[in-house]
N, C-alpha and C. Protein backbone atom coordinates (compact mmCIF):
# COMPACT_ATOMS: atom_id res chain seq x y z
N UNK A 1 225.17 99.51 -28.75
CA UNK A 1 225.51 99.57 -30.17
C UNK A 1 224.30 99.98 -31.01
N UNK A 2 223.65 99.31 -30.66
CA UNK A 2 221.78 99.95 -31.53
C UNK A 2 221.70 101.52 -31.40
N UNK A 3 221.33 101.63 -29.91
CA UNK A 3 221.03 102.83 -29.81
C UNK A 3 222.03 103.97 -30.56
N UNK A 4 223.47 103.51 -30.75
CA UNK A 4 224.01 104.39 -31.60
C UNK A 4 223.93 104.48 -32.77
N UNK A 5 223.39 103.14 -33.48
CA UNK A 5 223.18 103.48 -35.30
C UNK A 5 221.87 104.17 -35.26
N UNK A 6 220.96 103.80 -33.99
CA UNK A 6 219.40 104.54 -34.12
C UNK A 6 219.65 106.26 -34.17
N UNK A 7 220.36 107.17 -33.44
CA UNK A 7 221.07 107.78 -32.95
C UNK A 7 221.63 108.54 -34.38
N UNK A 8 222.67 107.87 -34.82
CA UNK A 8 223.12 107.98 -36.29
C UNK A 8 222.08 108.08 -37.47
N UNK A 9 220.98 107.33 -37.43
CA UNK A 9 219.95 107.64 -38.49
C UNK A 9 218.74 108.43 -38.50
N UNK A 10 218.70 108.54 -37.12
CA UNK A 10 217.87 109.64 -36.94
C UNK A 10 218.67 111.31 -37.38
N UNK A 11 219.61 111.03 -36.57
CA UNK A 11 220.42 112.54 -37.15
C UNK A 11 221.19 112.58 -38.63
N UNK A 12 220.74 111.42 -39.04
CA UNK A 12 220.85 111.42 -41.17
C UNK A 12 219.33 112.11 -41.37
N UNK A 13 218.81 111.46 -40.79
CA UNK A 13 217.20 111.76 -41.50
C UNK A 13 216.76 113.28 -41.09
N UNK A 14 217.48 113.84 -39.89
CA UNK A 14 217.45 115.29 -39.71
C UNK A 14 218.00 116.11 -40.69
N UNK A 15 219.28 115.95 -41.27
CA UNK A 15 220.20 116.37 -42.46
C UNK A 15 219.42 116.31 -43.63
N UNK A 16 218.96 115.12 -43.66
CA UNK A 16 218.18 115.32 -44.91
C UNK A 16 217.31 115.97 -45.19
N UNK A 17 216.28 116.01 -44.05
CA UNK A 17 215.21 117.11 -43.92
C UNK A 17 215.85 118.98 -44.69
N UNK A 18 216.42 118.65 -43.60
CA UNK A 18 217.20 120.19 -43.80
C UNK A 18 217.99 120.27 -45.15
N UNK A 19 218.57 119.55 -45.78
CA UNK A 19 219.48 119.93 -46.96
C UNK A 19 217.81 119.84 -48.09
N UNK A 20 217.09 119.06 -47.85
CA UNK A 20 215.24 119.43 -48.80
C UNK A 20 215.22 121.19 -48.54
N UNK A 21 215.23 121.56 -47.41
CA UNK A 21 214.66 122.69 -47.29
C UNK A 21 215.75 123.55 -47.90
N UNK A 22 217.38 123.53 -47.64
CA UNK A 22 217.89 124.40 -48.31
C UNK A 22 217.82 124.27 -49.89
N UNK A 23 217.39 122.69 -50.48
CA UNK A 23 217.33 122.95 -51.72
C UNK A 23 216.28 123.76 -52.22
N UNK A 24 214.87 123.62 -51.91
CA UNK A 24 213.34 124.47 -51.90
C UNK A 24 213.74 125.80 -52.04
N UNK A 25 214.73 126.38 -51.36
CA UNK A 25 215.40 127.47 -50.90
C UNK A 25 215.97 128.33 -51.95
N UNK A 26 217.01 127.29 -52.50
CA UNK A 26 217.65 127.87 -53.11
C UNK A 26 217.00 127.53 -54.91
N UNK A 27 216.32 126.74 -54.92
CA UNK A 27 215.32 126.75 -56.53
C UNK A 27 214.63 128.09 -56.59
N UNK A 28 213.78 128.51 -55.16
CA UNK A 28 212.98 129.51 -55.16
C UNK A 28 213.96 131.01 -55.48
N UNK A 29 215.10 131.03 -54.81
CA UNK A 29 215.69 131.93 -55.01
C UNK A 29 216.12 132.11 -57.13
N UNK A 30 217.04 131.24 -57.35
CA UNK A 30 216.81 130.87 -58.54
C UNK A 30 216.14 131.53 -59.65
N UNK A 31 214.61 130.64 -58.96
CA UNK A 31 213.25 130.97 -59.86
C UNK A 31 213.63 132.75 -59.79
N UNK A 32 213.06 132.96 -59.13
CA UNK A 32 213.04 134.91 -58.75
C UNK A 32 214.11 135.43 -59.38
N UNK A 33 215.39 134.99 -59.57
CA UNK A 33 216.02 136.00 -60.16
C UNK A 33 215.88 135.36 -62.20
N UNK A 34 215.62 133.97 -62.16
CA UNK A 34 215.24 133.95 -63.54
C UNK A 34 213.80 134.84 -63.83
N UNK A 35 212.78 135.04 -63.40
CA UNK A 35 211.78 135.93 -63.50
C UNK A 35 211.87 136.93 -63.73
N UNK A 36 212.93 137.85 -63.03
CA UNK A 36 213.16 138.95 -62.59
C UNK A 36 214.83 139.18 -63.89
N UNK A 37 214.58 138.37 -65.05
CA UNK A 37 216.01 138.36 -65.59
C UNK A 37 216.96 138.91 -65.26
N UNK A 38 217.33 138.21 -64.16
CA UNK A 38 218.83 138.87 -63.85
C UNK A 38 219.79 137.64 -64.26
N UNK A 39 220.52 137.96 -65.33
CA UNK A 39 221.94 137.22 -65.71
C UNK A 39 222.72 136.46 -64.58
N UNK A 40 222.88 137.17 -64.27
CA UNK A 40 223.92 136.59 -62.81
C UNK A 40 223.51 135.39 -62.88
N UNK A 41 222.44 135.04 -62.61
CA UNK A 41 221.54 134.18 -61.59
C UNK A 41 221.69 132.89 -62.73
N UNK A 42 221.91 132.77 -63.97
CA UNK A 42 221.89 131.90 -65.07
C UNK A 42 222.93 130.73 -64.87
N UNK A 43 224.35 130.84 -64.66
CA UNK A 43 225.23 130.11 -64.71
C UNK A 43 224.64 129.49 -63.21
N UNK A 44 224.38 130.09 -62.17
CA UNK A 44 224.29 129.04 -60.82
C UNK A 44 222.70 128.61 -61.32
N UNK A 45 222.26 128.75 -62.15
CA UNK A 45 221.21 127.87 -62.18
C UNK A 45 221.32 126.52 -62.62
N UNK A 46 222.17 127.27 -63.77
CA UNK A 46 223.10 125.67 -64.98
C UNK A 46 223.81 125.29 -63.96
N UNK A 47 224.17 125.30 -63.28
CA UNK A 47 225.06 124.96 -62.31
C UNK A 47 223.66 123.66 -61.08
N UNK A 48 223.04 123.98 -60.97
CA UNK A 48 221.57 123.67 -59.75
C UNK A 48 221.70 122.04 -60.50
N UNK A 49 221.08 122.35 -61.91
CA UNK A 49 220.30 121.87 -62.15
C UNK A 49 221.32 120.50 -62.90
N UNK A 50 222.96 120.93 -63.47
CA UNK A 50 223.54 120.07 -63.75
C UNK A 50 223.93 119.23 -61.79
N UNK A 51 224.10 119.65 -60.82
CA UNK A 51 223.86 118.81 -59.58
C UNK A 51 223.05 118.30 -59.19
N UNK A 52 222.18 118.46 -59.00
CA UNK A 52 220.71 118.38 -58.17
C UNK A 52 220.18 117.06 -58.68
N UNK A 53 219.62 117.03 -60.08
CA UNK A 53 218.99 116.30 -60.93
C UNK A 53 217.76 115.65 -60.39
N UNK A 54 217.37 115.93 -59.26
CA UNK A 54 215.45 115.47 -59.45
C UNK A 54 214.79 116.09 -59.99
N UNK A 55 213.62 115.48 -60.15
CA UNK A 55 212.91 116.25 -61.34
C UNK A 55 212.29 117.21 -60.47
N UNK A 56 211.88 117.23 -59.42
CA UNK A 56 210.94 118.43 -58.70
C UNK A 56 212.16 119.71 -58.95
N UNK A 57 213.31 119.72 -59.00
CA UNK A 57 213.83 120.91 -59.00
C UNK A 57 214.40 121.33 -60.04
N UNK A 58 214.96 120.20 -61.12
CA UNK A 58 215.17 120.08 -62.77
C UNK A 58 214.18 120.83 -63.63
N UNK A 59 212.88 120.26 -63.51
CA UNK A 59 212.54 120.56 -64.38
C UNK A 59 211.54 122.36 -64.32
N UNK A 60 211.34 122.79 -63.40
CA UNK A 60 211.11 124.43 -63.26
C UNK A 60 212.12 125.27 -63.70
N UNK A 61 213.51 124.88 -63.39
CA UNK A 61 214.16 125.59 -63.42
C UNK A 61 214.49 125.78 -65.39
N UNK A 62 214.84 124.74 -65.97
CA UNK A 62 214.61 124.12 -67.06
C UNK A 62 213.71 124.78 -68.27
N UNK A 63 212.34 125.02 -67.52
CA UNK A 63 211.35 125.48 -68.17
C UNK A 63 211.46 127.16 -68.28
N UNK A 64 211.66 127.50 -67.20
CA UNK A 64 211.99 129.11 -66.92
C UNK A 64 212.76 129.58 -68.01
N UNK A 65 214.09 129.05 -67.75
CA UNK A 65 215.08 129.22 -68.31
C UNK A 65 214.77 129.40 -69.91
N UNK A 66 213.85 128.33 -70.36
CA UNK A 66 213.46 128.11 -72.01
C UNK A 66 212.72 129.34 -72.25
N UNK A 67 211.79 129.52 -71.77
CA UNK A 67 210.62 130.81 -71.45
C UNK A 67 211.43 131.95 -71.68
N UNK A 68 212.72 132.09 -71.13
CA UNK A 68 213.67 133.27 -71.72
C UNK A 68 214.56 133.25 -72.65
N UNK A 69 214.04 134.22 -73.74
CA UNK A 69 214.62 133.79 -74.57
C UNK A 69 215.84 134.46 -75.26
N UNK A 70 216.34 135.33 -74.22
CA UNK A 70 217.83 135.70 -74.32
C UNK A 70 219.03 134.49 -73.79
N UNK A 71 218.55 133.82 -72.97
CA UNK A 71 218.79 132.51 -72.50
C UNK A 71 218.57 131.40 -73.24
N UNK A 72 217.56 131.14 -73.93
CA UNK A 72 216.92 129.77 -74.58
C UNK A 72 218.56 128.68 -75.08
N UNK A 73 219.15 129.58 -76.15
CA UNK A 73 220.04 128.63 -76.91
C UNK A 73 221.26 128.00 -75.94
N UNK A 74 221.48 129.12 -74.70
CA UNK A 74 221.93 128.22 -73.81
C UNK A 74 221.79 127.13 -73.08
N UNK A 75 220.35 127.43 -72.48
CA UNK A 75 220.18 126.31 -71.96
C UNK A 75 220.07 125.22 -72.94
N UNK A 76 219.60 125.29 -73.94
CA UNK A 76 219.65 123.46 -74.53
C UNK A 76 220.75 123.44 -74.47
N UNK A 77 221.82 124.15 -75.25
CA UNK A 77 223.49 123.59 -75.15
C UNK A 77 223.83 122.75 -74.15
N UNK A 78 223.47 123.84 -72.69
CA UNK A 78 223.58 123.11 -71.27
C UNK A 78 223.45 121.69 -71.23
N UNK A 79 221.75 121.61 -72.08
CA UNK A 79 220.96 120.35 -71.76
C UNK A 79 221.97 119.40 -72.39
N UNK A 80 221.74 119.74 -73.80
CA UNK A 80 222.71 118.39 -74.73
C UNK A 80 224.24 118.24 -74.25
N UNK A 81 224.74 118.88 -73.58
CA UNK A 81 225.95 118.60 -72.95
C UNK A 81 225.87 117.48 -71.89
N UNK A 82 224.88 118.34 -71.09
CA UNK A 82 225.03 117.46 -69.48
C UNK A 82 223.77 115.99 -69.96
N UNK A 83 223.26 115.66 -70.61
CA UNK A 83 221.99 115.08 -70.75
C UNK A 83 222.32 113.65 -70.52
N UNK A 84 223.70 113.13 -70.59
CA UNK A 84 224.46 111.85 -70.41
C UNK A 84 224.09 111.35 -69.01
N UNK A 85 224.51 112.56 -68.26
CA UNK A 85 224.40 112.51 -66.71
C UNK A 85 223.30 112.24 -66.05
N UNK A 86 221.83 112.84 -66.57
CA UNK A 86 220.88 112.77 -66.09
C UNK A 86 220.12 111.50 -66.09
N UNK A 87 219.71 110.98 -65.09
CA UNK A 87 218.68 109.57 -65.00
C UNK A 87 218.06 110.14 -66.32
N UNK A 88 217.39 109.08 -67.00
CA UNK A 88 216.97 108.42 -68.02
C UNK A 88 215.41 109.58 -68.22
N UNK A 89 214.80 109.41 -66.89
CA UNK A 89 213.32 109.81 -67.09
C UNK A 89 213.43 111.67 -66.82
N UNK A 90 214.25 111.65 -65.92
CA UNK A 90 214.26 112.94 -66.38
C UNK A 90 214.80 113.86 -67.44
N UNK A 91 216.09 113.09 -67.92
CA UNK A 91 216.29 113.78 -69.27
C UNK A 91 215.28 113.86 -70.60
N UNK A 92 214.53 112.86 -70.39
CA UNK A 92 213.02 112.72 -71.26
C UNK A 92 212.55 113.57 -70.93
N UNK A 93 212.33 113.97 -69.71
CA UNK A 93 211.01 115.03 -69.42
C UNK A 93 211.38 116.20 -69.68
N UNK A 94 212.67 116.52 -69.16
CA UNK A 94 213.30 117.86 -69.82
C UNK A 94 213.36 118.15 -71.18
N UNK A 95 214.13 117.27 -71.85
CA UNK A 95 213.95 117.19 -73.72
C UNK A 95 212.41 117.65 -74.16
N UNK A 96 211.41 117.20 -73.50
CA UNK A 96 210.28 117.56 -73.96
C UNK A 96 209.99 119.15 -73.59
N UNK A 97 210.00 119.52 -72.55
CA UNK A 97 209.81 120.28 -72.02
C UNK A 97 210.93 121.64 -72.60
N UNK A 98 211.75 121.20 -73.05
CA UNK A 98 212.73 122.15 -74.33
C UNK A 98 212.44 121.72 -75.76
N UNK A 99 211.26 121.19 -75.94
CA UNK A 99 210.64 120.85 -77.40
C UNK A 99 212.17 120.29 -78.29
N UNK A 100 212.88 119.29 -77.52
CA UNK A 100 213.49 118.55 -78.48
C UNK A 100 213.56 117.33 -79.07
């Protein structure tokens, strides 16, 4: 019976590894096409960043996004919409970080 929850948490803690790396993955991708202003890339970002919600991947994306400013008035909208949702400290850090 052990050896199977050991078994079971080791192959959680593998998943997890791996779903870190596809997130790294897919921020970086993200980042590059916000850089590279490509539109497309805007709604699955609002999209990242209303799921995701840690701050290592919240708040780059967040900042980028502000930095463009064919984008800007969206993203706060985004923000003050979803901002309910977000843990406490990161919606602080973001608010700041969108000078609100």
């Amino acid at each position: 019976m052990l050896s199977s929850v050991h078994g079971t948490v080791k192959l959680l803690v593998t998943v997890d590894k791996l779903m870190q790396r596809v997130f790294v993955v897919l921020l970086r991708w993200l980042r590059l096409g916000i850089h590279s202003k490509w539109l497309d890339q805007v709604p699955r970002a609002l999209e990242f960043v209303t799921e995701q919600g840690r701050m290592k991947y919240v708040r780059p994306l967040y900042r980028e996004l502000y930095d463009w400013e064919d984008v800007r008035a969206q993203t706060i909208e985004h923000f003050k919409k979803t901002r309910a949702q977000m843990m406490h400290v990161c919606a602080t850090m973001v608010a700041k970080d969108l000078h609100l």
